[in-house]
Protein backbone atom coordinates (compact mmCIF):
# COMPACT_ATOMS: atom_id res chain seq x y z
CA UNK A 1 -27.57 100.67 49.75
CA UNK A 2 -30.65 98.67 50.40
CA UNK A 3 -30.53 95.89 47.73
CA UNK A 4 -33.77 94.20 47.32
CA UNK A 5 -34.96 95.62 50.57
CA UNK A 6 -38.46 96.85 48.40
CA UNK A 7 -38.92 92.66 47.15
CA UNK A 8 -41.14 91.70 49.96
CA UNK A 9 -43.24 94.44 49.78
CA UNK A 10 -43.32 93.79 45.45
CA UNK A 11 -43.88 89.96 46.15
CA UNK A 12 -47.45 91.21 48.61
CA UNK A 13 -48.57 93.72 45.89
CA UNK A 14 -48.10 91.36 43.12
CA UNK A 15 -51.51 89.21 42.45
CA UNK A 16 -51.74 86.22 40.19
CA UNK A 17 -52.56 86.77 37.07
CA UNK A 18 -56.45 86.56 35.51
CA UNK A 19 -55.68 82.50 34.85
CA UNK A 20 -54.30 81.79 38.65
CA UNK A 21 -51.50 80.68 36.72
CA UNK A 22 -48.32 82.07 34.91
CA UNK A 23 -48.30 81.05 30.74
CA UNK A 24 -45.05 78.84 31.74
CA UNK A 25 -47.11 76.39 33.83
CA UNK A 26 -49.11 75.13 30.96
CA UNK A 27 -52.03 77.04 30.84
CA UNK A 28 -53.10 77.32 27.17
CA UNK A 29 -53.44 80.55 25.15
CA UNK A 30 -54.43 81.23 21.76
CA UNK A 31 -53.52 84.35 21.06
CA UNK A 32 -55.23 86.85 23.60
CA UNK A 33 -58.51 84.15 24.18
CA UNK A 34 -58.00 81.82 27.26
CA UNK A 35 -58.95 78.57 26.67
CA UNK A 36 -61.27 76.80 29.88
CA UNK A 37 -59.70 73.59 30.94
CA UNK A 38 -62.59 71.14 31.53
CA UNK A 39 -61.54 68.75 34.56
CA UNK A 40 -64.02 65.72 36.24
CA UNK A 41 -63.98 66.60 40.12
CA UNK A 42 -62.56 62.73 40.05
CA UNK A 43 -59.40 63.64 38.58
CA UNK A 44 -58.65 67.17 40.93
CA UNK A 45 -56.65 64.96 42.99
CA UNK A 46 -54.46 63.69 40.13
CA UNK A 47 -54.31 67.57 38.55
CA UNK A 48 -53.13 69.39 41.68
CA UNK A 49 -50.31 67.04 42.10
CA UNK A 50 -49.44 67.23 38.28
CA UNK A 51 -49.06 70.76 38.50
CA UNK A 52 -47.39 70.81 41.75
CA UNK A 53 -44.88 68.53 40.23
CA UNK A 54 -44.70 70.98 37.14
CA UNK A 55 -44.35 73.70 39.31
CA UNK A 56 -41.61 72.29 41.72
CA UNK A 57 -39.69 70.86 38.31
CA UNK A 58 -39.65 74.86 37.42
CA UNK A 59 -38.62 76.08 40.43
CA UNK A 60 -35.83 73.61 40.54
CA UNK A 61 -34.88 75.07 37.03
CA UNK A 62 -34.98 78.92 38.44
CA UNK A 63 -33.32 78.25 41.09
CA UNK A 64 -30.09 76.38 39.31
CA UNK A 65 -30.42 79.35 37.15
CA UNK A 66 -29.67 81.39 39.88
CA UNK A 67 -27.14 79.34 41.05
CA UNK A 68 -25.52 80.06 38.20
CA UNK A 69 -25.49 83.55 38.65
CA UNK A 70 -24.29 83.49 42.71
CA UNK A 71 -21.48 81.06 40.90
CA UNK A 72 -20.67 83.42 38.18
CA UNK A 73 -20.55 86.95 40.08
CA UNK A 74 -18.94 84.51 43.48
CA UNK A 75 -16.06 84.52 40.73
CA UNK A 76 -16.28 87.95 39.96
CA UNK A 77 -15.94 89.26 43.41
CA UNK A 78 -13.60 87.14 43.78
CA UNK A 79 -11.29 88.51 42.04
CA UNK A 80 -12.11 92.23 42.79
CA UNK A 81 -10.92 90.99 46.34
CA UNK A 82 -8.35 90.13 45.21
CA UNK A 83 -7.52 93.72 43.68
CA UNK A 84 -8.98 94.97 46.97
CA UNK A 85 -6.32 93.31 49.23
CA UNK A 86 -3.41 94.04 46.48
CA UNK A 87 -4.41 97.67 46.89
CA UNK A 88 -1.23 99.66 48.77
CA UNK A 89 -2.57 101.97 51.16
CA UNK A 90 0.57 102.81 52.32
CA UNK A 91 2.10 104.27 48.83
CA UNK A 92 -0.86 107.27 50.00
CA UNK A 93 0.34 110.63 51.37
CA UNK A 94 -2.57 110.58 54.46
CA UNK A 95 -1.83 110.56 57.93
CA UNK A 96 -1.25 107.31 59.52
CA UNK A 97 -4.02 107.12 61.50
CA UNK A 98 -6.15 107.30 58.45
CA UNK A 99 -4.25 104.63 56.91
CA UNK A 100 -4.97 102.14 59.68
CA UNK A 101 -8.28 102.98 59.79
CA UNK A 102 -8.82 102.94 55.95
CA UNK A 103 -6.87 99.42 55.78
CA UNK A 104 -8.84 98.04 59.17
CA UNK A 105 -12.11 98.67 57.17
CA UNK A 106 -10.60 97.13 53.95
CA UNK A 107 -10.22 94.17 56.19
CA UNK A 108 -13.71 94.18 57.47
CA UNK A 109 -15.44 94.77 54.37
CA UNK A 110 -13.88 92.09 52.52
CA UNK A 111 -14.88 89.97 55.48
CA UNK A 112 -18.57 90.79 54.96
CA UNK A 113 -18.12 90.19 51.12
CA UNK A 114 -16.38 86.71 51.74
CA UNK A 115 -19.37 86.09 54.34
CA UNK A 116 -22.30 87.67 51.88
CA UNK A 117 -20.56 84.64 49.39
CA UNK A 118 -20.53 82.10 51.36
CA UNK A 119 -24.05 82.17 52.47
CA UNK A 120 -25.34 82.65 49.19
CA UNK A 121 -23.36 79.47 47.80
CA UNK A 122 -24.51 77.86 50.78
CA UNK A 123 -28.07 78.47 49.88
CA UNK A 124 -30.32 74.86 49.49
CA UNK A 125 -33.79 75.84 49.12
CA UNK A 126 -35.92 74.51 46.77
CA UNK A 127 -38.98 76.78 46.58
CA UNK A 128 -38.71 79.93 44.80
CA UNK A 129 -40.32 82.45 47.03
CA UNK A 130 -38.55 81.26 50.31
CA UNK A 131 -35.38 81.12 47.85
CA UNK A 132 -35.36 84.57 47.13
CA UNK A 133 -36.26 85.74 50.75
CA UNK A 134 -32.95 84.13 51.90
CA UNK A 135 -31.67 85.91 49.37
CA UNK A 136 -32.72 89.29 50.09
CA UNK A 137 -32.20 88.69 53.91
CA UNK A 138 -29.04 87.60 52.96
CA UNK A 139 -28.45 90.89 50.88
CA UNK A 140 -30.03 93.10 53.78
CA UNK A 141 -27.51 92.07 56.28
CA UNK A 142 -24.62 92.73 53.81
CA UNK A 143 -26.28 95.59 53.78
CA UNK A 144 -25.98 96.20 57.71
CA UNK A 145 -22.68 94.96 58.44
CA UNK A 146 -20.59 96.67 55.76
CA UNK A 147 -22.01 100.06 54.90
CA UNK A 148 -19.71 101.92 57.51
CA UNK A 149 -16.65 100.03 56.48
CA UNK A 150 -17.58 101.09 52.74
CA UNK A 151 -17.71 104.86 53.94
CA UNK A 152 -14.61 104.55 56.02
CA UNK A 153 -12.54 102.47 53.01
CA UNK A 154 -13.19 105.00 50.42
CA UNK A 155 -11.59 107.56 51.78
CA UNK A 156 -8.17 106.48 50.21
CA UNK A 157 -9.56 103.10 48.07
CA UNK A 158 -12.49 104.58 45.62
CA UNK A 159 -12.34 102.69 42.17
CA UNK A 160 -11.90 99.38 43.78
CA UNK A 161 -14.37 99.31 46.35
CA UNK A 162 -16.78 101.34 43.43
CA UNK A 163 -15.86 98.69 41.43
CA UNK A 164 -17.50 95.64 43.93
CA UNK A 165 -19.94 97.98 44.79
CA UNK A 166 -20.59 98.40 40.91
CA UNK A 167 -20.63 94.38 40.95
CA UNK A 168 -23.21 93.64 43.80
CA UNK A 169 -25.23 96.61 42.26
CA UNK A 170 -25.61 94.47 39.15
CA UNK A 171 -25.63 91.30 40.82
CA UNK A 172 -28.84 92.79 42.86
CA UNK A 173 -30.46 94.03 39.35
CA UNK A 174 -30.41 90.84 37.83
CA UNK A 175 -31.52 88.70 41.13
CA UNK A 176 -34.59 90.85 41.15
CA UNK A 177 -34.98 90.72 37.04
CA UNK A 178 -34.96 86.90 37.70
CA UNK A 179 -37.29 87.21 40.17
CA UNK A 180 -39.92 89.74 38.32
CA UNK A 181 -39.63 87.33 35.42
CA UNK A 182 -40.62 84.45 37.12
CA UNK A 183 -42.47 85.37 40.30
CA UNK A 184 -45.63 83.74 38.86
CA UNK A 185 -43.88 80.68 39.58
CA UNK A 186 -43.88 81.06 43.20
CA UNK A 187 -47.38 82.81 43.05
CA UNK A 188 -48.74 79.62 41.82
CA UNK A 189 -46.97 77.48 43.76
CA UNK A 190 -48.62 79.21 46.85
CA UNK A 191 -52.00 79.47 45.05
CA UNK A 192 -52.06 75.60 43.89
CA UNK A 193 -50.62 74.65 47.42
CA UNK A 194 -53.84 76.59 49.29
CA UNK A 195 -56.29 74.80 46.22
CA UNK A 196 -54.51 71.39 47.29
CA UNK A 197 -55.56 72.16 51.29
CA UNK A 198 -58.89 73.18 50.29
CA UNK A 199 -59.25 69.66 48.52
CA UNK A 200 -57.59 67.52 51.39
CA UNK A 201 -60.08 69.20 53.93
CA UNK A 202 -62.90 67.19 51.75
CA UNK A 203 -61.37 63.84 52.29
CA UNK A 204 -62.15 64.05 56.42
CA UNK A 205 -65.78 65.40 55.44
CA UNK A 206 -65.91 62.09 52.81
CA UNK A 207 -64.89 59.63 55.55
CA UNK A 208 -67.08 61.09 58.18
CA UNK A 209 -69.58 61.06 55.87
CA UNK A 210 -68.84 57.21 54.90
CA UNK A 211 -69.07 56.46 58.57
CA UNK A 212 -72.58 58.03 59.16
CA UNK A 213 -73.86 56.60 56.50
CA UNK A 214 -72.37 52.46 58.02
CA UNK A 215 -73.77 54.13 60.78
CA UNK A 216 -77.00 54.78 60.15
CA UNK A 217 -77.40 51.45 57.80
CA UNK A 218 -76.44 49.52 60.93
CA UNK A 219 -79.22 51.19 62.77
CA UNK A 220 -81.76 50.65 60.37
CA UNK A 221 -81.12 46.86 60.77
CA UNK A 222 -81.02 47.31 64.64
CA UNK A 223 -84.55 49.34 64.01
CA UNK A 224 -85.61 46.25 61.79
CA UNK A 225 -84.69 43.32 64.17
CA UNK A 226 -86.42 45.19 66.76
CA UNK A 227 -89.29 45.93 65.01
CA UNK A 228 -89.62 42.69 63.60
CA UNK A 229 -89.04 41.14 67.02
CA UNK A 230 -91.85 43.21 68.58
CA UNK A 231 -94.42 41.91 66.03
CA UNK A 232 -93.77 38.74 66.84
CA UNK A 233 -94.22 39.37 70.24
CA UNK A 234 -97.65 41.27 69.74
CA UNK A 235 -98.80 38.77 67.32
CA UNK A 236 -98.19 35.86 69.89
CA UNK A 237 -99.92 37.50 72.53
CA UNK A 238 -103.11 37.77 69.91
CA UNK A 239 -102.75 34.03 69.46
CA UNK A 240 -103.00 33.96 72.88
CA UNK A 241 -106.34 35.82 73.38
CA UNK A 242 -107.80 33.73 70.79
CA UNK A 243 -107.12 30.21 72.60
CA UNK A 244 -109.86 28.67 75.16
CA UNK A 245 -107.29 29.07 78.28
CA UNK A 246 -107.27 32.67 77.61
CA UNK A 247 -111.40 32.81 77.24
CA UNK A 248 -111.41 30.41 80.27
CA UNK A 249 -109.56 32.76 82.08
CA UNK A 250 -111.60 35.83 81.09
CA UNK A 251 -115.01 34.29 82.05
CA UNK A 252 -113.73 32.74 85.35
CA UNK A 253 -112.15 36.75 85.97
CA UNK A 254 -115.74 37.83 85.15
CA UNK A 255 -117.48 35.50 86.98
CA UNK A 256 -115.25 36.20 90.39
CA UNK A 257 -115.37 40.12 89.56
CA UNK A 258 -119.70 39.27 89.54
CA UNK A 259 -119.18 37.82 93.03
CA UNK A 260 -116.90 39.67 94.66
CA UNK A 261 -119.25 42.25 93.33
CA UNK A 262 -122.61 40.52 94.81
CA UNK A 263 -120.78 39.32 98.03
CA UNK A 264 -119.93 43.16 99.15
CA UNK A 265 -123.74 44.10 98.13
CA UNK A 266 -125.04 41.35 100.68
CA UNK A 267 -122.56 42.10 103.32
CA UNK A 268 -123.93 45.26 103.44
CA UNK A 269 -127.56 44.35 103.27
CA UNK A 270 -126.43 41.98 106.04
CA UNK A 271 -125.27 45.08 108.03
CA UNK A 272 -128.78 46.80 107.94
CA UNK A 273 -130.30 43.53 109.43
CA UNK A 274 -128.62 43.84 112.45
CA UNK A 275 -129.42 45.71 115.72
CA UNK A 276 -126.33 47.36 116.60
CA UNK A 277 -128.06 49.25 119.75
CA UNK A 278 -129.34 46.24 121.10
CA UNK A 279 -126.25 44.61 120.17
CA UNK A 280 -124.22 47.62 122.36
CA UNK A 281 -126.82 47.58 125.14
CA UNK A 282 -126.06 43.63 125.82
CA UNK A 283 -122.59 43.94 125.80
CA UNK A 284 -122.20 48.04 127.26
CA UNK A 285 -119.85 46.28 130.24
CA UNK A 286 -117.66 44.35 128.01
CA UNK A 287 -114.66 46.45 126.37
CA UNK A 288 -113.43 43.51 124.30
CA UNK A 289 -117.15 43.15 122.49
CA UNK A 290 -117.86 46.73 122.45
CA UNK A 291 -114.84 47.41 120.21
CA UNK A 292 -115.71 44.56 117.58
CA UNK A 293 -119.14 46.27 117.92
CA UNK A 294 -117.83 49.31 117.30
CA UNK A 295 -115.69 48.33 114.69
CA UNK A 296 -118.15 46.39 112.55
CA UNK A 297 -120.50 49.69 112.76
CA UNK A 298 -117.29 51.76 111.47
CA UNK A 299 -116.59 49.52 108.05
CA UNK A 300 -118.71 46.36 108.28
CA UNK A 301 -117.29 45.48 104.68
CA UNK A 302 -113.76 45.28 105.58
CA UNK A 303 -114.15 43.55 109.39
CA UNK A 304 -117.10 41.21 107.96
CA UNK A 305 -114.50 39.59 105.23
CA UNK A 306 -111.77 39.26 107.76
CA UNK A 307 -113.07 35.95 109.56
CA UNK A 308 -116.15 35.64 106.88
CA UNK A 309 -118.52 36.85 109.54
CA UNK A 310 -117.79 34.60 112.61
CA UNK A 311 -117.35 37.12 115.25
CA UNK A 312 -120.59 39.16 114.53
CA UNK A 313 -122.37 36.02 114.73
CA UNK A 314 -120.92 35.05 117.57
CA UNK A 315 -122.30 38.22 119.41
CA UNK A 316 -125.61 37.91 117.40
CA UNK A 317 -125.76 34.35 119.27
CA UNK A 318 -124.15 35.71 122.52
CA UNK A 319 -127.08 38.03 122.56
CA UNK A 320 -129.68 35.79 121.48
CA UNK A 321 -130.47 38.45 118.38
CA UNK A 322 -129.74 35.86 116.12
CA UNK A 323 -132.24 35.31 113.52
CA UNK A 324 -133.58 32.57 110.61
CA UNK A 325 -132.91 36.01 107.96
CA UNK A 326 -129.87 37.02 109.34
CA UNK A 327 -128.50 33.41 109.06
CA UNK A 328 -129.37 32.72 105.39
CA UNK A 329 -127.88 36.16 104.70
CA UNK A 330 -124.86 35.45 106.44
CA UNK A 331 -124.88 31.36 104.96
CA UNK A 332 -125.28 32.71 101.29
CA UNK A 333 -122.77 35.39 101.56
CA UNK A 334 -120.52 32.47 102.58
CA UNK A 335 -121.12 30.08 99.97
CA UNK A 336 -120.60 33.34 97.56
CA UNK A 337 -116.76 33.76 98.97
CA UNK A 338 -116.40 30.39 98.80
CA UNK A 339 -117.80 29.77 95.17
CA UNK A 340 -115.42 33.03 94.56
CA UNK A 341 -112.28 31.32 95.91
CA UNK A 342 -113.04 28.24 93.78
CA UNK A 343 -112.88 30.24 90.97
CA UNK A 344 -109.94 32.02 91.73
CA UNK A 345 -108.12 28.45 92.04
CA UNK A 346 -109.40 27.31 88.80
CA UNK A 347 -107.75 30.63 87.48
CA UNK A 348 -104.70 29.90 85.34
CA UNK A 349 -101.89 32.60 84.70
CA UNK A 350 -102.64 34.92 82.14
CA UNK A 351 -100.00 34.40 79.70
CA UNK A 352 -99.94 37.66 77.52
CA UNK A 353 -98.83 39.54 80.97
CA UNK A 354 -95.34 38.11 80.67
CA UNK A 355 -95.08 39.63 77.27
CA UNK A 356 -96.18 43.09 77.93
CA UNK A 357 -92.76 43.99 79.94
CA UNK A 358 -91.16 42.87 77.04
CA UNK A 359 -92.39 44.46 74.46
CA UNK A 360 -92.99 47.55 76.04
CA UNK A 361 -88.82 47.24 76.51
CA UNK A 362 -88.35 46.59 73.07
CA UNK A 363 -90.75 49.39 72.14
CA UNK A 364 -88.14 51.78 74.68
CA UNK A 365 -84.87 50.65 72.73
CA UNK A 366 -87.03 51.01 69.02
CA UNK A 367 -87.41 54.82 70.59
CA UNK A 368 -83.67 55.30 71.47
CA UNK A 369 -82.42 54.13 68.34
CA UNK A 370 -84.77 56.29 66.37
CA UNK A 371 -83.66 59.14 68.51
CA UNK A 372 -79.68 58.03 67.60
CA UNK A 373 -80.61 57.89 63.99
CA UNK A 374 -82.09 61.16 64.04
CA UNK A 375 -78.81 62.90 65.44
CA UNK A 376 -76.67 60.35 62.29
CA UNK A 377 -79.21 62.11 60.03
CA UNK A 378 -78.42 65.61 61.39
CA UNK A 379 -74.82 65.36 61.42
CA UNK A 380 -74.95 63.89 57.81
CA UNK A 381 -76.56 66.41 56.86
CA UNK A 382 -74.13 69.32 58.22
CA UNK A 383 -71.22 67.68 56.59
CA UNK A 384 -72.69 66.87 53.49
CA UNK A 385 -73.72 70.88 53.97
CA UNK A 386 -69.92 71.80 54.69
CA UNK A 387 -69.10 69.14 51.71
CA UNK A 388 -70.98 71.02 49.34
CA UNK A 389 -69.26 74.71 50.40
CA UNK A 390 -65.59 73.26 50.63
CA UNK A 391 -66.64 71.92 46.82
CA UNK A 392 -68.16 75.34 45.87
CA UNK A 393 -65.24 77.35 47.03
CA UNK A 394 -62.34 74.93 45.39
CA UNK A 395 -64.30 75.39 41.92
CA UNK A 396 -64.28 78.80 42.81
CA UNK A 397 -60.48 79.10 43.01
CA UNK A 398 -60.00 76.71 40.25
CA UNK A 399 -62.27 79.01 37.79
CA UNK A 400 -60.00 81.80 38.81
CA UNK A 401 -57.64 79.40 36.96
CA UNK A 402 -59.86 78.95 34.04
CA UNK A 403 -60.28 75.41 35.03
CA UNK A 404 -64.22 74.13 35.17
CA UNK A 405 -64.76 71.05 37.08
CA UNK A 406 -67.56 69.48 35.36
């Protein structure tokens, strides 16, 4: 005898009725026309735990009820024990080997009955579906440990042990009339439990969402100040430009860039003035003049502007090629470099070329905090995305209940 060994497999095929929840939980009916419960999304939170409470108030009731019932057939069995053990085996005409064995399994089954009892009355569960899995485990094992016994006991005891057998029968029937009479209640204890996780998974999304949005607000202002700061910056540098030091110093750059510029154009009209193969037949013995010869011819420019001239003069005059031309050439590119380094003196610092570094760094750190608000703005966005599906799918659930969150 299997007692309630088919419940689990009921409890899987069963589905919630079209509401989501049984007509005992307070969902209204008039007649056969549901009625739609309109609920703000603001008060969910306040709902769910109202029904929960409902729902765990009517468990507690079902579950005293069968209390009741374990109390009221404990009693019963009791006393068919008790009728059991009174039984005299040995008033039978059997063998005495079939005695013992009939009175060992007396022994044993009444064990299994007094354990079955005690485990039931020992019961403290407060949810209904767990409840009546105990239950039925409970029922199952009976099952195991005290079908043989049965067999063997009958053979001389049959209306007693019918009669307990007749007893948990009944007891079984009514257990599983409780349950198919009330098994909505566990249904929607399981279905508002799920609709409750559902809602809690919104309140991480909520404060992550909170904290992009102090995020990004706090870079904004970051942006702002930075912004703000480079402006200034740019704008001082523009006051800059406009003051006479600054046009001093352009013109005076100018005018240096003009002879620096005129200075290398006579140095090398200076060059084609002089005879450098006369020049290297005068001095064809001497190593020492033949390289500055040699390296005057090679870049003129460069070895000219090293001493200002002095040692190709010196060779000029060495070698008597010295002339009136080549000395006014040589005196006027002189007075040039030295007009040029008078102007370089009277040069001040520019003052804008400080700035630049700095607001080319500031310009670097407006860049990487545009770049971090642009990741705050995608992540925003996929949880306000993942927001708006957790949302869709608890109204979902909660229309299966005829509620409408509006």
């Amino acid at each position: 005898m299997r007692i309630f060994s088919f419940l689990k497999k009921l409890v899987k095929e069963n589905k919630v009725d079209t509401t989501g929840v049984p007509r005992k939980q307070g969902m209204f009916y008039k007649g056969q026309e549901v009625v739609i419960e309109k609920l703000a999304f603001s008060d969910i939170e306040n709902w769910i735990e109202n029904k929960i409470k409902e729902n765990e108030f009517k468990q507690k009731e079902i579950i005293l009820m069968i209390k009741d019932k374990i109390k009221r057939y404990n009693n019963e069995l009791n006393r068919k024990i008790k009728i059991l053990e009174d039984f005299d085996v040995e008033a039978k005409r059997e063998k005495e080997n079939i005695k013992g064995i009939v009175n060992n399994s007396r022994k044993d089954y009444i064990r299994a009955v007094e354990n079955f009892l005690e485990n039931l009355n020992n019961l403290e569960i407060n949810e209904f579906e767990e409840f009546m899995e105990k239950i039925n485990k409970i029922f199952l094992n009976f099952n195991k440990s005290s079908s043989k016994n049965y067999e063997r006991a009958t053979i001389l005891i049959g209306k007693e042990m019918a009669s307990i057998k007749e007893s948990l029968r009944a007891f079984s029937k009514e257990l599983l009339k409780t349950y198919e009479e009330n098994k909505d209640v566990g249904n929607f204890f399981k279905t508002i439990s799920q609709i409750k996780s559902k809602y809690q998974n919104i309140k991480p999304i909520d404060n992550a969402l909170n904290t992009t949005i102090e995020k990004k607000v706090s870079l904004n202002k970051k942006i702002s100040e930075k912004e703000e700061e480079n402006r200034i910056l740019k704008e001082k540098v523009e006051e800059i430009k406009r003051g006479q030091n600054y046009l001093d110093f352009l013109a005076n750059q100018k005018r240096v860039e003009s002879l620096k510029s005129e200075s290398k154009k006579d140095i090398l009209e200076l060059k084609q003035l002089l005879d450098f193969k006369a020049l290297a037949n005068f001095f064809h013995i001497n190593e020492e003049q033949m390289n500055i010869l040699k390296n005057h011819k090679e870049d003129f420019y460069t070895n000219f502007q090293k001493d200002n001239g002095k040692m190709i003069i010196d060779l000029l005059d060495e070698a008597k090629l010295n002339n009136n031309t080549i000395l006014e050439k040589v005196n006027l590119i002189r007075t040039k470099i030295e007009e040029t380094s008078n102007y370089e003196r009277e040069i001040k610092e520019d003052e804008t070329q400080e700035l630049y570094p700095k607001i080319k760094e500031i310009v670097l750190e407006i860049d990487k905090l545009k770049i971090e608000k642009a990741k705050e703005e995608k992540r925003y966005e996929k949880l306000k995305i993942s927001k708006e599906e957790l949302i869709s799918v608890l109204k979902e659930e909660l229309g299966k209940m005829n509620v409408e969150v509006v």
